[in-house]
N, C-alpha and C. Protein backbone atom coordinates (compact mmCIF):
# COMPACT_ATOMS: atom_id res chain seq x y z
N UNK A 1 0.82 -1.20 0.00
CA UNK A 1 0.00 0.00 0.00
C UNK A 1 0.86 1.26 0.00
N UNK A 2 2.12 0.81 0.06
CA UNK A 2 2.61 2.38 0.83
C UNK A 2 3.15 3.05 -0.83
N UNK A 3 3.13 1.82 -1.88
CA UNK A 3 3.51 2.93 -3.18
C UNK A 3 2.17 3.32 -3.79
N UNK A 4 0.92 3.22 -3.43
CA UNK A 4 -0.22 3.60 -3.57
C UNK A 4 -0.22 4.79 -3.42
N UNK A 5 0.10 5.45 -1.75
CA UNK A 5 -0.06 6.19 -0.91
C UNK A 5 1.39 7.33 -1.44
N UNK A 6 2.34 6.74 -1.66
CA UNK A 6 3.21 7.57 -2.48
C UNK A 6 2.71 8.32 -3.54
N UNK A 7 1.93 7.45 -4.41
CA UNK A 7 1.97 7.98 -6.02
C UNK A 7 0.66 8.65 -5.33
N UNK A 8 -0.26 8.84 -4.67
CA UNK A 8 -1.41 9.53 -4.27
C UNK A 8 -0.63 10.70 -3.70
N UNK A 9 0.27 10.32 -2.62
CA UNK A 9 1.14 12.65 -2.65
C UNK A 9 1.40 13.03 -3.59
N UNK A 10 2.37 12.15 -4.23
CA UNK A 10 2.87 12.59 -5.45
C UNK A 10 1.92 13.51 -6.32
N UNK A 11 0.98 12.94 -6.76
CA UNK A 11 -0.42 13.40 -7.63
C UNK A 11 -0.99 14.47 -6.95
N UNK A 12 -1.36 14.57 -5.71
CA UNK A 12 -1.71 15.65 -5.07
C UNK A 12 -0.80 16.84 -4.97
N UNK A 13 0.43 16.70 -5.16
CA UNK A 13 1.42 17.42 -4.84
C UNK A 13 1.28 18.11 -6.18
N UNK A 14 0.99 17.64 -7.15
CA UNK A 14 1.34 17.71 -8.32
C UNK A 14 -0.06 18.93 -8.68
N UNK A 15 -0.85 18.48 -8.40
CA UNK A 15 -2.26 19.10 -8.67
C UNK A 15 -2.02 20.65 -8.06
N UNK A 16 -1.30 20.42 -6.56
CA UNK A 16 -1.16 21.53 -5.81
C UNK A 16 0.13 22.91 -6.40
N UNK A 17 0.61 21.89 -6.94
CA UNK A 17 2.00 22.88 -8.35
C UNK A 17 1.18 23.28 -9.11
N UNK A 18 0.42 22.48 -9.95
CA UNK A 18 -0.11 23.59 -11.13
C UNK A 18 -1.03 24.36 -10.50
N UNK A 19 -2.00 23.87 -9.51
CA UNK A 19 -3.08 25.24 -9.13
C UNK A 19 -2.05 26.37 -9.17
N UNK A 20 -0.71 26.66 -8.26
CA UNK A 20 0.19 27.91 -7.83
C UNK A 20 0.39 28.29 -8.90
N UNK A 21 0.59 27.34 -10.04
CA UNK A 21 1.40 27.72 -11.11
C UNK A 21 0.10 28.79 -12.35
N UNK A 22 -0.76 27.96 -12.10
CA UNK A 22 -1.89 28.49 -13.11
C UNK A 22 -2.25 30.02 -12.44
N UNK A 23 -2.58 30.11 -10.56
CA UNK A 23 -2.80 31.29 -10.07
C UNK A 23 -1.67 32.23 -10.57
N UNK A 24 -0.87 31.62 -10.22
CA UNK A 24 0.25 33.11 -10.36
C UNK A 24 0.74 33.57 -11.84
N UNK A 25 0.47 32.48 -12.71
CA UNK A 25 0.23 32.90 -13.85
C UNK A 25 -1.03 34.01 -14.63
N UNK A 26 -1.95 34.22 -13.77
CA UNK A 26 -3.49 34.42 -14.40
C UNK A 26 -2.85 35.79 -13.27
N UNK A 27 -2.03 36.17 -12.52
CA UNK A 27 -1.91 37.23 -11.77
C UNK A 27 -0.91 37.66 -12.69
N UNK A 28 0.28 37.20 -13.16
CA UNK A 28 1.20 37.85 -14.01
C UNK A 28 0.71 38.47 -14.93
N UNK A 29 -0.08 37.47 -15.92
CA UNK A 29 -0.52 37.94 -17.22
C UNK A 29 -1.90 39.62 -16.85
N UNK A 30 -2.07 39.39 -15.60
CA UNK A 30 -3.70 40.28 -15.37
C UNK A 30 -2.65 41.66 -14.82
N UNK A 31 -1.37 41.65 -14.32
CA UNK A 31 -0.58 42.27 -14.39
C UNK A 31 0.07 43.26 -15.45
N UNK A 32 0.87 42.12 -16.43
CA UNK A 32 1.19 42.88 -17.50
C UNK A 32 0.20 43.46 -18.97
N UNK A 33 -0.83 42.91 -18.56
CA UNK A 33 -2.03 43.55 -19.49
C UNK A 33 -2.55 45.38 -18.65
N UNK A 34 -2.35 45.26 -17.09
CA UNK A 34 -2.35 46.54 -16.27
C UNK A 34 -1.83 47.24 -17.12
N UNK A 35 -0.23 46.80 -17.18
CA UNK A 35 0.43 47.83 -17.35
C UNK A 35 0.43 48.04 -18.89
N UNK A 36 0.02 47.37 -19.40
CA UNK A 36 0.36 47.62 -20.84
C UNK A 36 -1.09 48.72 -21.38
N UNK A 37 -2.17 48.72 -20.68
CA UNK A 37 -3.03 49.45 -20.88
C UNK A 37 -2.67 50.88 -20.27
N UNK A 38 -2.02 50.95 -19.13
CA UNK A 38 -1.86 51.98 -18.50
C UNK A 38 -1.01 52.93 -19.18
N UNK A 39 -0.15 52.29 -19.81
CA UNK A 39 1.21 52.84 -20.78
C UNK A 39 0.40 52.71 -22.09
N UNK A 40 -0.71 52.66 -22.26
CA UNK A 40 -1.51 53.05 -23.87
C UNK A 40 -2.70 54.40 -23.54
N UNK A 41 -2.92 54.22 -22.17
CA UNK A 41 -3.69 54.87 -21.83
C UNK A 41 -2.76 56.40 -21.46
N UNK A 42 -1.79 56.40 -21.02
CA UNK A 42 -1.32 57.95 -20.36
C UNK A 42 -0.51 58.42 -21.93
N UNK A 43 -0.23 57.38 -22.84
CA UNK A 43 0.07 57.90 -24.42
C UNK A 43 -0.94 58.31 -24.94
N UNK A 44 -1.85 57.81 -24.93
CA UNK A 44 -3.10 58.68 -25.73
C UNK A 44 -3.37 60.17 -25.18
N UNK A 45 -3.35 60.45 -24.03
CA UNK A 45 -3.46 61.19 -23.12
C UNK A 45 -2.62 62.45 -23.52
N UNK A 46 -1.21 62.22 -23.19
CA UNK A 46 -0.24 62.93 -23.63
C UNK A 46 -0.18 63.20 -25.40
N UNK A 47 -0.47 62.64 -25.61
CA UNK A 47 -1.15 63.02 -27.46
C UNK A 47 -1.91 63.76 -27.61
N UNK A 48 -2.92 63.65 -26.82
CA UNK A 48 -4.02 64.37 -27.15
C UNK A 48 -3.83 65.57 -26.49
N UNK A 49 -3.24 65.54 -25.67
CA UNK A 49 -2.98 66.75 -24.78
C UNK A 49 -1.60 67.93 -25.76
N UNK A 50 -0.39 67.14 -25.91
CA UNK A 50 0.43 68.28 -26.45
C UNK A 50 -0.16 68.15 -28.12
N UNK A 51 -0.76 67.08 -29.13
CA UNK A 51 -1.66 67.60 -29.84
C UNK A 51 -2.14 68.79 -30.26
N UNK A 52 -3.39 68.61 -29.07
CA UNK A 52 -4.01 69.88 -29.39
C UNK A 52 -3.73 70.96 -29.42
N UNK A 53 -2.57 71.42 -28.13
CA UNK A 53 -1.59 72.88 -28.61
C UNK A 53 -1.02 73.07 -29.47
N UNK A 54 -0.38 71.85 -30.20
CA UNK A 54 0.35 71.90 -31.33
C UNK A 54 -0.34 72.24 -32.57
N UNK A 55 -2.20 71.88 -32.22
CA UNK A 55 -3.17 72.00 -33.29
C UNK A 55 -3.37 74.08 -32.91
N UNK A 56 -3.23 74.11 -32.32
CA UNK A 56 -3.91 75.09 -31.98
C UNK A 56 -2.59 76.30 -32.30
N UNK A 57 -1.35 76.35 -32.00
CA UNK A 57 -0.28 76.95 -32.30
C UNK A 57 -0.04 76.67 -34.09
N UNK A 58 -0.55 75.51 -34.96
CA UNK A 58 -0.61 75.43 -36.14
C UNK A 58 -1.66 76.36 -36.75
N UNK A 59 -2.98 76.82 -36.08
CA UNK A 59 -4.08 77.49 -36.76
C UNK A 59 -3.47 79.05 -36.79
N UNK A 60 -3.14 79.06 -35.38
CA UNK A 60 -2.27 80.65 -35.63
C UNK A 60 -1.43 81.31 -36.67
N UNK A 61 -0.44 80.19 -37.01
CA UNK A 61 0.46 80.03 -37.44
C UNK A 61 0.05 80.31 -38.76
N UNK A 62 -0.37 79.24 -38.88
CA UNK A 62 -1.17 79.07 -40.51
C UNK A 62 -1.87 80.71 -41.05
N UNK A 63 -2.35 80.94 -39.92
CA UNK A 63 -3.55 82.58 -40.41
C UNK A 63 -2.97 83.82 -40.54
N UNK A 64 -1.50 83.86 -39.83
CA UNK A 64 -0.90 84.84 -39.85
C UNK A 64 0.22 84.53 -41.00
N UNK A 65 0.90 83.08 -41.46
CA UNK A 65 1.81 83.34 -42.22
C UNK A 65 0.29 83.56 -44.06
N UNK A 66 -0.70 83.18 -43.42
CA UNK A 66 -1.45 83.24 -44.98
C UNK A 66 -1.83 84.67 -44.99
N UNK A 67 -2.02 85.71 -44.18
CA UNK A 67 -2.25 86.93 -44.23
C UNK A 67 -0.73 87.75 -44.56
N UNK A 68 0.58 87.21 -43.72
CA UNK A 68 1.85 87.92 -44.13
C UNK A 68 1.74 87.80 -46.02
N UNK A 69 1.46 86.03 -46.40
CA UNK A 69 1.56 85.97 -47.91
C UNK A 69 0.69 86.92 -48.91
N UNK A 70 -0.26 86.80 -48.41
CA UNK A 70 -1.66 88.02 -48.87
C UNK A 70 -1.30 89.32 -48.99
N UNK A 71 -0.53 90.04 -47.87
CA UNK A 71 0.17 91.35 -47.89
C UNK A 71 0.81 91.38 -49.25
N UNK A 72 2.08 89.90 -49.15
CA UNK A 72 3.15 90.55 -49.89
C UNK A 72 2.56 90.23 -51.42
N UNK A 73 1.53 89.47 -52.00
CA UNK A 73 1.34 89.74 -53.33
C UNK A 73 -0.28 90.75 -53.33
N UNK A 74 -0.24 91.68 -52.39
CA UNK A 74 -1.14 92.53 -52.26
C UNK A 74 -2.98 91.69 -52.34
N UNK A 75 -2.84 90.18 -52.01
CA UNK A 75 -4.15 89.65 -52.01
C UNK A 75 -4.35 88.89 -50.95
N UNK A 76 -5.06 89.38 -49.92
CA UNK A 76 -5.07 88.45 -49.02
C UNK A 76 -5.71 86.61 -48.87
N UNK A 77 -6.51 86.58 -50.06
CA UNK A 77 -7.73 85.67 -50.18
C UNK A 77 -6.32 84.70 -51.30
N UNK A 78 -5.17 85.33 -51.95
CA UNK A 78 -4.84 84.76 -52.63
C UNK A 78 -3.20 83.97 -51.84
N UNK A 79 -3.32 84.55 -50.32
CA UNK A 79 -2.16 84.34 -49.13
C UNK A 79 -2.77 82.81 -48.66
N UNK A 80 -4.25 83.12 -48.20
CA UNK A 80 -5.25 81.90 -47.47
C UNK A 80 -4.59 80.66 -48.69
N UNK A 81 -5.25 80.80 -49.86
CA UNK A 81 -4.80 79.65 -50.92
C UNK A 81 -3.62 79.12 -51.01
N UNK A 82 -2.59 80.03 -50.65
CA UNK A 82 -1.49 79.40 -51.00
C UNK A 82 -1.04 78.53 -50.09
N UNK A 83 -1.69 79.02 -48.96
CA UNK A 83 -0.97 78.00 -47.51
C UNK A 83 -2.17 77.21 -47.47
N UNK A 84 -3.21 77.27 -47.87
CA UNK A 84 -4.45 75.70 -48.16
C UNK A 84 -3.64 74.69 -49.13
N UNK A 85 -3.05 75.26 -50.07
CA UNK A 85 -2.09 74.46 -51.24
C UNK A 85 -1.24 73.84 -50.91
N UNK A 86 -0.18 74.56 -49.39
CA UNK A 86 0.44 73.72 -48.90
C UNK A 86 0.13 72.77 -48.04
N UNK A 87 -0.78 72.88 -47.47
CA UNK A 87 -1.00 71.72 -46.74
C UNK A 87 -1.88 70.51 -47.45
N UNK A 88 -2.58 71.00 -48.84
CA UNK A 88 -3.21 69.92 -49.37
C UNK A 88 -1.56 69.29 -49.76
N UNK A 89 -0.69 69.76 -49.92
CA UNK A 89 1.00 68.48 -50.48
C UNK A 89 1.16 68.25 -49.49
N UNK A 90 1.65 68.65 -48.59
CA UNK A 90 2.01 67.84 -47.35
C UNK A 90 1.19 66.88 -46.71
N UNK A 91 -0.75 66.86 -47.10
CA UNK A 91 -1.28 66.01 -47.14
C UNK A 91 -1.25 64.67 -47.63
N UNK A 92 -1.06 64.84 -48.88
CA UNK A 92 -0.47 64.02 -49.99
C UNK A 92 0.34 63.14 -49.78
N UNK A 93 1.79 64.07 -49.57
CA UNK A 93 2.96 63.38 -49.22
C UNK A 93 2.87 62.32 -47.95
N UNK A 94 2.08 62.85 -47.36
CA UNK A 94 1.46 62.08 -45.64
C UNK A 94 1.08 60.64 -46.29
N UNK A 95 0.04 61.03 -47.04
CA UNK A 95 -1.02 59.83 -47.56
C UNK A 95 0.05 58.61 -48.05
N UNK A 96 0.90 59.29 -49.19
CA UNK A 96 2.05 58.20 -49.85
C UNK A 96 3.10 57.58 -48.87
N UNK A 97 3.14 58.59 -47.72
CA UNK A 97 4.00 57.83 -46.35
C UNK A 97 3.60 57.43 -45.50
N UNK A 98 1.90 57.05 -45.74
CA UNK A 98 1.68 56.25 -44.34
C UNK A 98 1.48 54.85 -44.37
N UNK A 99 2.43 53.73 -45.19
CA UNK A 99 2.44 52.95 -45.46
C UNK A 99 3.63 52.39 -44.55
N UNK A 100 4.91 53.55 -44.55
CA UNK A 100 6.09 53.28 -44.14
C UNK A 100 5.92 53.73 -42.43
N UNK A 101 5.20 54.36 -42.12
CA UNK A 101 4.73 55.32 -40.63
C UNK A 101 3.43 54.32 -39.89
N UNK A 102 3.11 53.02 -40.73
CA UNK A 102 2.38 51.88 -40.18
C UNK A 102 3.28 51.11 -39.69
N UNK A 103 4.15 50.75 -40.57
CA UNK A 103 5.48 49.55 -40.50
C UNK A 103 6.00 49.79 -39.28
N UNK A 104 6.43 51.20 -38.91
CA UNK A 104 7.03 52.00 -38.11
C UNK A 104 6.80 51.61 -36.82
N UNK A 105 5.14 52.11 -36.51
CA UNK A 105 4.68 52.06 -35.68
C UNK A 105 4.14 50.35 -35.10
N UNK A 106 3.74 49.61 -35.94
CA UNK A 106 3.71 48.19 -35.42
C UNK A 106 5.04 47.56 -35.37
N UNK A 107 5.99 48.10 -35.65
CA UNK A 107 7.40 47.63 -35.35
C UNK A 107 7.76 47.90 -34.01
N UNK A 108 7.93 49.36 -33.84
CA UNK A 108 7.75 49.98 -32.02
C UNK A 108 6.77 49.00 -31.09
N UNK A 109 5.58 49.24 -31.28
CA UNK A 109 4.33 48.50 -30.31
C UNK A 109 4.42 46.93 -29.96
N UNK A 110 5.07 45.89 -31.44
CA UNK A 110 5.10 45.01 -30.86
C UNK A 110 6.36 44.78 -29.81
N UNK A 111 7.69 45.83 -29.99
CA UNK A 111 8.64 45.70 -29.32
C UNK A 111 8.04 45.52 -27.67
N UNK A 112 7.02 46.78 -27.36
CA UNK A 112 6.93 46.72 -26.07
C UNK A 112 6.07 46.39 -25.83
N UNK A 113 5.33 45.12 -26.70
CA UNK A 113 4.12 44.44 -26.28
C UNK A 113 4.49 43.12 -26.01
N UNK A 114 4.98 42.83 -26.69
CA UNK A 114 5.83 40.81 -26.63
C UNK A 114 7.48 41.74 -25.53
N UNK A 115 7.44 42.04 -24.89
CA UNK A 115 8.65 42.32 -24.33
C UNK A 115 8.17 42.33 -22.24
């Protein structure tokens, strides 16, 4: 009886490893999903936050260099167009580079997602 009673700790012992192993696993993983949201969450944040000044220091920007342009070929309506013109190319150019600025960015994310 007594290798009965062996292979019965044994097995229990065994049962009692993976429960620890499965808990502290389901705590690791509930862990690094924390943090991995928390570090997606205070990036969005901070985006949206220096963003919008940056949106907002661009409108300025934009109205006064399209009125300086307007002065200097004596048309103001023809200053507005020219800096709408530039940003429809730099649009453009955006559009044809965001193929390489995807790559980019799922290259970064999976670094510090599988890491």
């Amino acid at each position: 009886m007594s290798i009965i009673d062996n292979i019965n700790d044994s097995s229990d012992s065994a049962v009692d490893t993976g429960k620890k192993f499965v808990k502290t696993s389901f705590e690791y993983y509930k862990l690094k999903l924390f943090q991995t949201l928390t570090k997606s969450l205070s990036t969005v944040v901070k985006l949206i936050a220096v963003g919008g000044l940056l949106m907002i220091g661009v409108v300025f920007l934009s109205i006064s260099t399209a009125v300086a342009i307007g002065n200097h070929v004596e048309s103001i309506p023809l200053g507005f167009l020219y800096v709408g013109l530039f940003y429809v190319i730099l649009s453009t150019i955006m559009f044809f580079l965001s193929k390489k600025v995807d790559q980019k960015i799922i290259k970064n994310l999976s670094k510090k997602f599988f890491t």
